[in-house]
Protein backbone atom coordinates (compact mmCIF):
# COMPACT_ATOMS: atom_id res chain seq x y z
CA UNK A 1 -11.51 19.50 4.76
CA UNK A 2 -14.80 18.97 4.04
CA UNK A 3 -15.34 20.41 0.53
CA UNK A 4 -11.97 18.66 0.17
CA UNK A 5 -13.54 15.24 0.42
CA UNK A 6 -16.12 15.95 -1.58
CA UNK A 7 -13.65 16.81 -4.32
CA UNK A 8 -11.75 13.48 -3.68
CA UNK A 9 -15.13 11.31 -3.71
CA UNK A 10 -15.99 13.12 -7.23
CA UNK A 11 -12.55 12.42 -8.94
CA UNK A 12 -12.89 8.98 -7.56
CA UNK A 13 -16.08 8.38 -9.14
CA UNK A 14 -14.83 9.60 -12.29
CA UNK A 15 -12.45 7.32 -12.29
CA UNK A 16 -14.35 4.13 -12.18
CA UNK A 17 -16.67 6.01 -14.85
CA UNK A 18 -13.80 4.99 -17.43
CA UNK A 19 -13.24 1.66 -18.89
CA UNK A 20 -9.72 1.58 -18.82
CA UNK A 21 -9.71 1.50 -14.98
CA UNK A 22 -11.80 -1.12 -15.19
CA UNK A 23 -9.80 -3.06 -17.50
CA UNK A 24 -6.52 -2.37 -15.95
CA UNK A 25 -7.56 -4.05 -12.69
CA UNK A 26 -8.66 -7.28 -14.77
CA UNK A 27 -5.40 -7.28 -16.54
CA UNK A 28 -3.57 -7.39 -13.13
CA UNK A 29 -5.76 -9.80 -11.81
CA UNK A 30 -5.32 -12.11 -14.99
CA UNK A 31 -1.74 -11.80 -15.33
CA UNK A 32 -1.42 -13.11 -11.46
CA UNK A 33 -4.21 -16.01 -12.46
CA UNK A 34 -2.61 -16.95 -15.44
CA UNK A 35 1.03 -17.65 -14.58
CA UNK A 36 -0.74 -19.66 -11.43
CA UNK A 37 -2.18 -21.79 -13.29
CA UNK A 38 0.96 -22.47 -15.66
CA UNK A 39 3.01 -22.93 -12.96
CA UNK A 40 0.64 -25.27 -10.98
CA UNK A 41 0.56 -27.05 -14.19
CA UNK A 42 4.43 -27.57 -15.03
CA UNK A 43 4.81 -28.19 -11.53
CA UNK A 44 2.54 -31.55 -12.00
CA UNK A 45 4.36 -32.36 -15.40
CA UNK A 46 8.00 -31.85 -13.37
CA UNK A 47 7.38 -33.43 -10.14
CA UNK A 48 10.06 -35.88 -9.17
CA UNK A 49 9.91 -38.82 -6.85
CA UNK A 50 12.89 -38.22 -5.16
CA UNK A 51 13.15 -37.55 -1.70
CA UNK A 52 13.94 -34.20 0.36
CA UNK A 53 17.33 -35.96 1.62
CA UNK A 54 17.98 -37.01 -1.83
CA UNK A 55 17.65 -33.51 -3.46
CA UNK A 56 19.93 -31.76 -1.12
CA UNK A 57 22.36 -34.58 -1.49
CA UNK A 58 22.26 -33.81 -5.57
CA UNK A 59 22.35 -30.52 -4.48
CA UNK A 60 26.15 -30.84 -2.77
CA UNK A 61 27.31 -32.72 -5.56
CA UNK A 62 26.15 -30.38 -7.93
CA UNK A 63 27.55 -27.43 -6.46
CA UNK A 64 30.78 -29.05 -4.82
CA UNK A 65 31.38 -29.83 -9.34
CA UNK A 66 30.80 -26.49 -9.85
CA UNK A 67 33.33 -25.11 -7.29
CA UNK A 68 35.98 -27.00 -9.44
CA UNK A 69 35.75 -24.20 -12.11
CA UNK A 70 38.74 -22.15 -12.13
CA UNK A 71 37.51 -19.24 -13.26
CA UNK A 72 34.05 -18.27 -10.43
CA UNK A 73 34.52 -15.57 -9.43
CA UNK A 74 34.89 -14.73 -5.67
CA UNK A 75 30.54 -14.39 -5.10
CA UNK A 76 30.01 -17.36 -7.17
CA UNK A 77 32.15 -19.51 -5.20
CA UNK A 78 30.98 -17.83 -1.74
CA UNK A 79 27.58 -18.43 -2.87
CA UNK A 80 28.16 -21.77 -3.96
CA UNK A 81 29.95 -23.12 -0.31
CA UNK A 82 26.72 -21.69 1.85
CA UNK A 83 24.44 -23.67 -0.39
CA UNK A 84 26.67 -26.78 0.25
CA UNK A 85 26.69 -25.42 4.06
CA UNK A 86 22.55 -25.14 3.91
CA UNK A 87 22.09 -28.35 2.63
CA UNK A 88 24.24 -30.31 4.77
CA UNK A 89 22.84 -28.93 7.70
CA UNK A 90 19.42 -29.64 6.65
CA UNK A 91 20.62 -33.26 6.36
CA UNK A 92 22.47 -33.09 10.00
CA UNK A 93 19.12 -31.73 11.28
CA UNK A 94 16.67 -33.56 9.40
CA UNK A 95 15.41 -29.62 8.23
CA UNK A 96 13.73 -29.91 5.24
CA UNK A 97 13.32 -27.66 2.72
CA UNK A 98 10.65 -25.33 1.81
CA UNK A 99 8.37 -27.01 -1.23
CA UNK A 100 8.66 -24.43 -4.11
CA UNK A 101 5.18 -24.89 -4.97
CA UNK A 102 3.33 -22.78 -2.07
CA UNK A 103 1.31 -19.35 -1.59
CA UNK A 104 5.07 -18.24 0.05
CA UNK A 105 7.18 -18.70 -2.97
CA UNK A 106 3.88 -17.78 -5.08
CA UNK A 107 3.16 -14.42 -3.19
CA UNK A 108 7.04 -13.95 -3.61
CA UNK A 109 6.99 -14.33 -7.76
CA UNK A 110 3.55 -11.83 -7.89
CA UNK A 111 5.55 -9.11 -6.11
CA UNK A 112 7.17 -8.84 -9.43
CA UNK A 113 3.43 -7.47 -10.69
CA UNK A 114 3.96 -4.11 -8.47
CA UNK A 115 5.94 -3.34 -11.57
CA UNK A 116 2.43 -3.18 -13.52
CA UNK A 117 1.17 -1.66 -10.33
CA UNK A 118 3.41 1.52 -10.79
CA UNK A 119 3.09 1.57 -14.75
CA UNK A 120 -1.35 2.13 -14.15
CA UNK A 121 -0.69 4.10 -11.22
CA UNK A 122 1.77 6.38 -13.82
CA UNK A 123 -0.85 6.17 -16.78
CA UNK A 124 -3.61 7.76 -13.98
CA UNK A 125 -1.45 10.10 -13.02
CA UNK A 126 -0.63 11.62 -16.39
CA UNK A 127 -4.04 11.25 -17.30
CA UNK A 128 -6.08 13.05 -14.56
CA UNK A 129 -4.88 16.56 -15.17
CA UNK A 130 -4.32 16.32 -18.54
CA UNK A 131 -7.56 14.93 -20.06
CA UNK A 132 -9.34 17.54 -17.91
CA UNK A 133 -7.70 20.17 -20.24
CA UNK A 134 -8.01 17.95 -23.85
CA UNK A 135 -11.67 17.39 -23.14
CA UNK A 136 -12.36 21.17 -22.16
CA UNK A 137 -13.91 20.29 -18.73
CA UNK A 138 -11.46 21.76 -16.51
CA UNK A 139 -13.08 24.86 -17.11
CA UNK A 140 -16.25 23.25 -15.50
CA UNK A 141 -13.92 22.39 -12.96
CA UNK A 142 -12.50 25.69 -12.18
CA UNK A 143 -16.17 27.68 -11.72
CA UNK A 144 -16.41 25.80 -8.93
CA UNK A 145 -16.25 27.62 -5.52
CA UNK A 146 -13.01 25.99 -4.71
CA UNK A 147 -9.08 27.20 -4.50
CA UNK A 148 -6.92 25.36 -7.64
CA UNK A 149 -4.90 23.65 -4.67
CA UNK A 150 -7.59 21.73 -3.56
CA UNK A 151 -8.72 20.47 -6.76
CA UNK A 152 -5.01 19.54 -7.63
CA UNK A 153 -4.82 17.94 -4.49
CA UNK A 154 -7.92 15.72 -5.14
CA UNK A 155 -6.42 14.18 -7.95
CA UNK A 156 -3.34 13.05 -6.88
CA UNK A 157 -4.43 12.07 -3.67
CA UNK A 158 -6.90 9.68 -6.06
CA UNK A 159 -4.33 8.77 -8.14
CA UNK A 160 -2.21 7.33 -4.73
CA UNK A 161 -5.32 6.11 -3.75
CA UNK A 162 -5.87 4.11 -6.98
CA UNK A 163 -2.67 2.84 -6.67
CA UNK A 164 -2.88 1.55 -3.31
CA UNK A 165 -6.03 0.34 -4.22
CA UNK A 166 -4.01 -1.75 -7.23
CA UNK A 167 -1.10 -2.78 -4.53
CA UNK A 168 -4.23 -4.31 -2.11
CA UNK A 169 -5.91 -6.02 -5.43
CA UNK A 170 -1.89 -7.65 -6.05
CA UNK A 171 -1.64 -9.00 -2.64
CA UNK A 172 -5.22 -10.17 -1.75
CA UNK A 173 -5.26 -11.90 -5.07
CA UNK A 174 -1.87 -13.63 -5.29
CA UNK A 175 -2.95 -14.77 -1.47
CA UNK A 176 -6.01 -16.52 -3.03
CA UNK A 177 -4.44 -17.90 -5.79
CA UNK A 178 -1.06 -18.78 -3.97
CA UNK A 179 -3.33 -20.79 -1.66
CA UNK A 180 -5.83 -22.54 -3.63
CA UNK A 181 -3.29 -23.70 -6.24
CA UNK A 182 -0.13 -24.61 -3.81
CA UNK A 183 -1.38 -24.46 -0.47
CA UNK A 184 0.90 -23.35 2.54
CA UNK A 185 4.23 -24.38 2.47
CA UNK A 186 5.94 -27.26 4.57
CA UNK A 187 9.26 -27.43 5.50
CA UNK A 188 11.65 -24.25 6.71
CA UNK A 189 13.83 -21.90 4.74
CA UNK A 190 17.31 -21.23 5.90
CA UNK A 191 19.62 -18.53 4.86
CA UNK A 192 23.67 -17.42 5.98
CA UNK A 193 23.57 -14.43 8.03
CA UNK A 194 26.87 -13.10 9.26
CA UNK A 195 28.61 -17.12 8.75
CA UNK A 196 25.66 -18.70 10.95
CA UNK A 197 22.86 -20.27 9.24
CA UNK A 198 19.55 -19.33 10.78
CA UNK A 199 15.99 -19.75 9.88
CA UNK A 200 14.57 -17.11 7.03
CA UNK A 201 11.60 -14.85 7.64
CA UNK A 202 9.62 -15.09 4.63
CA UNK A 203 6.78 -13.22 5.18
CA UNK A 204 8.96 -10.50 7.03
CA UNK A 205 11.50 -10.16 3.98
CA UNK A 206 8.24 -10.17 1.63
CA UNK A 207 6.85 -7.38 3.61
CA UNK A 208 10.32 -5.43 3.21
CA UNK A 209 10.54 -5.88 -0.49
CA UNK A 210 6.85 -4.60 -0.76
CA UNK A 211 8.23 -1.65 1.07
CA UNK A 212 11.30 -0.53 -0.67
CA UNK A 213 9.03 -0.63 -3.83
CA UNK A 214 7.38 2.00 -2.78
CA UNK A 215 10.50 4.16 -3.49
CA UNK A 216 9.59 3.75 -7.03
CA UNK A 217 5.97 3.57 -7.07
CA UNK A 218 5.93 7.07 -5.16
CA UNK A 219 8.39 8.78 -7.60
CA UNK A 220 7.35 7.26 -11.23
CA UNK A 221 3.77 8.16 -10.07
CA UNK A 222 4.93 11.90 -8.76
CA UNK A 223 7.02 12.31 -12.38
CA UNK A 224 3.77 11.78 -14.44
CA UNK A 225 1.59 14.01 -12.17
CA UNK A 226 4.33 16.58 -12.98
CA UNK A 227 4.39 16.29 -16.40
CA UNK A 228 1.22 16.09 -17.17
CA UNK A 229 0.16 18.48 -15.32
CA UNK A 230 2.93 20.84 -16.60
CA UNK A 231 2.50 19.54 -20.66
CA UNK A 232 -1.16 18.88 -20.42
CA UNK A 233 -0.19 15.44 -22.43
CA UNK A 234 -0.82 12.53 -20.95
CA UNK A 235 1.16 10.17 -23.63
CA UNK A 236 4.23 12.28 -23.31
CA UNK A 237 4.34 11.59 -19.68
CA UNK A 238 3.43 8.48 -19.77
CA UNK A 239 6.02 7.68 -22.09
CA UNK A 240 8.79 10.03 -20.94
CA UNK A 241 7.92 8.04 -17.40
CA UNK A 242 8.67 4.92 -18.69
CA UNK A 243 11.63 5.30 -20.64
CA UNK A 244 13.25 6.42 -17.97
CA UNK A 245 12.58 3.69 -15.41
CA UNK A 246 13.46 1.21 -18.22
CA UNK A 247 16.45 2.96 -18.98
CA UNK A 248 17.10 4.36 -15.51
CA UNK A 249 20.09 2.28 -14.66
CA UNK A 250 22.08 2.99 -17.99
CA UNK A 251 21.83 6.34 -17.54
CA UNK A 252 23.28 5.49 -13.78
CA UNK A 253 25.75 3.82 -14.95
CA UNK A 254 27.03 6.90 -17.65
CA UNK A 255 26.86 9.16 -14.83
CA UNK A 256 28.75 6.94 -12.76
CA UNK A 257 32.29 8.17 -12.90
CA UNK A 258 30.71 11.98 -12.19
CA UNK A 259 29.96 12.82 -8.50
CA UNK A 260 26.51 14.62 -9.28
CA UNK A 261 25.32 11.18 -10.38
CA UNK A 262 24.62 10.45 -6.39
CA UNK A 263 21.91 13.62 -7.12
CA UNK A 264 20.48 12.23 -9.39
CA UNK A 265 16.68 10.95 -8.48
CA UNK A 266 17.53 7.54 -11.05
CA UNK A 267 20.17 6.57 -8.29
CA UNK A 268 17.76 5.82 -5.56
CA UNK A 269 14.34 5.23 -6.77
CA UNK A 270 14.87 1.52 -6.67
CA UNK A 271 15.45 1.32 -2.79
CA UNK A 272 15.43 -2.81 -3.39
CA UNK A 273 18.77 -2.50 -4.00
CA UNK A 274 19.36 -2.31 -0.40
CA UNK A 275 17.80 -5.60 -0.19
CA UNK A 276 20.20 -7.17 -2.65
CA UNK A 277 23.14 -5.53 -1.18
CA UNK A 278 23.86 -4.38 -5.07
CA UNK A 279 24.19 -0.81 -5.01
CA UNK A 280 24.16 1.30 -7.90
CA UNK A 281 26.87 3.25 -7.11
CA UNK A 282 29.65 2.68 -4.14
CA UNK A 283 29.00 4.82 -1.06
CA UNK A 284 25.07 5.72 -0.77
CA UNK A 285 23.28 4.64 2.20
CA UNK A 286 19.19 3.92 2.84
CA UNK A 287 19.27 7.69 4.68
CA UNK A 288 20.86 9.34 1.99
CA UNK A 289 19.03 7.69 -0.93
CA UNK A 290 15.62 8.74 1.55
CA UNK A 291 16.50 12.36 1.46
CA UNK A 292 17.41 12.78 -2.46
CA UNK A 293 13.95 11.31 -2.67
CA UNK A 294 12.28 13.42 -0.56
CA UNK A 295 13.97 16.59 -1.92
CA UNK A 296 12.61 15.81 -5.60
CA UNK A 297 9.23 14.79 -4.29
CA UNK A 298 8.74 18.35 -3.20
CA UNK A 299 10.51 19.65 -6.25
CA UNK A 300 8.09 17.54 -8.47
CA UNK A 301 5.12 18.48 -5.81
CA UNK A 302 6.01 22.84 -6.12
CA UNK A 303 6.16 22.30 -10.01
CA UNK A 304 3.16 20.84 -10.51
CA UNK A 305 1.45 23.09 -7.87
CA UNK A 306 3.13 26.47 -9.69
CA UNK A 307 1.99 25.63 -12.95
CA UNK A 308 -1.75 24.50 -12.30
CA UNK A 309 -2.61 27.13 -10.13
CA UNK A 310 -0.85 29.68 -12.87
CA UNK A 311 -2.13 28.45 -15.85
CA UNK A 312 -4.78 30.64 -18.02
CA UNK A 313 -7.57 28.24 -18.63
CA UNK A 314 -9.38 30.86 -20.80
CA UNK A 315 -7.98 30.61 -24.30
């Protein structure tokens, strides 16, 4: 366990020996800076006079107009009634809304950025296997007196960590930001649960969406481990990983009237789709979609294992 460590602290070190870690981190921390500032700033240029009671009043004649169309379709118009139903019991109650401009909704718009969390999580993960064999120094690597499986296991354990390390960076900075450019939010947000309108846990539903992202995170950053690993190329699986989570649902949705599409690792990598309530396909379940996952981890996991520990480093 030990020597095992050891290995772990070394790749680590490597890592922050390269520039591009260092410049992916400030990329993620500008892109969460910069869209706080615009917003702060359109928010100032936008901000209305009009009172809480007055907005949710516009708010019941807007959407009361808009259930006049003949042609919404069934959610529309469902939607459209429990926002009437919010809003005129925040008027009964004297409940005001939640101001849009806070470090809740902020916090809520940056988990959008665990997208770019998973894409340099992937690009490390193709990358530390298969530079080791384009720069010639997993040779170096392999003289040393330890087994193949623990030196495979060092990197991807610091490729997880990396990424975790990116996920922390996302969250503690979006908290900073969130708070020192909107402040904490006043007022209480109300959703329709089961026909009975009840007050909404924000930081509790943030928490769950920063969860079933992981489903993602885990798999894109397993797929590029495996392929570059397997291929040696870190642009091929950096690429191949990307095309398919940006063309993941389309090829969902051509599988969709075969029943081996529910095998299919595509189907359930997004597990936020349980938060939505809009499945992919009709009949999977959180379990289900948990197993598939878990079967092609290990899949991805033997692969990458088989073919390290197999390969002739010599020639």
């Amino acid at each position: 366990m030990g020597k095992l460590l050891k290995l772990i602290q070394n790749e680590w070190m490597k890592l922050w020996h390269k520039k591009g870690t260092w410049a992916m981190v400030a990329l993620l921390i500008v892109v969460i800076i910069g869209p706080g500032i615009m917003m702060k700033y359109y928010e100032s240029k936008t901000a209305e006079d009009l009172s809480w009671q007055e907005n949710e009043q516009q708010t019941i004649t807007n959407y009361k107009e808009s259930l006049t169309n003949e042609e919404l379709t069934v959610e529309d118009k469902k939607y459209f009634e429990e926002q009437i139903a919010l809003a005129e019991y925040r008027l009964a109650n004297d409940v005001p809304n939640q101001t849009e401009g806070s470090l809740e909704s902020f916090m809520s718009f940056t988990s959008s950025m665990l997208t770019l969390v998973t894409l340099f999580t992937v690009i490390t993960a193709a990358s530390i296997v298969s530079n080791e064999f384009s720069t010639g120094t997993i040779k170096m690597l392999l003289t040393r007196p330890m087994t193949r499986a623990k030196i495979l296991t060092s990197k991807l354990v610091t490729t997880f960590l990396f990424g975790l390390f990116l996920f922390v960076v996302n969250v503690i900075v979006s908290a900073i930001v969130g708070f020192v450019l909107f402040g904490v939010a006043t007022g209480t947000e109300l959703e329709m649960v089961n026909g009975q309108i009840v007050e909404k846990a924000v930081w509790g539903d943030l928490a769950y969406h920063y969860l079933l992202s992981a489903g993602d995170f885990v798999m894109s950053t397993l797929f590029a481990f495996l392929i570059g690993s397997v291929f040696r190329s870190s642009s091929l699986a950096i690429g191949l990983t990307m095309f398919l989570s940006f063309t993941g649902t389309m090829i969902v949705m051509f599988l969709s009237k075969y029943e081996i599409v529910k095998y299919v690792w595509l189907t359930h990598s997004n597990l936020t789709q349980y938060e939505t309530g809009g499945l992919m396909i009709e009949g999977i379940t959180m379990p289900f979609s948990l197993t598939i996952l878990a079967i092609y981890a290990v899949i991805f996991l033997v692969i990458s294992y088989l073919s390290f520990m197999k390969r002739d480093v010599t020639a």
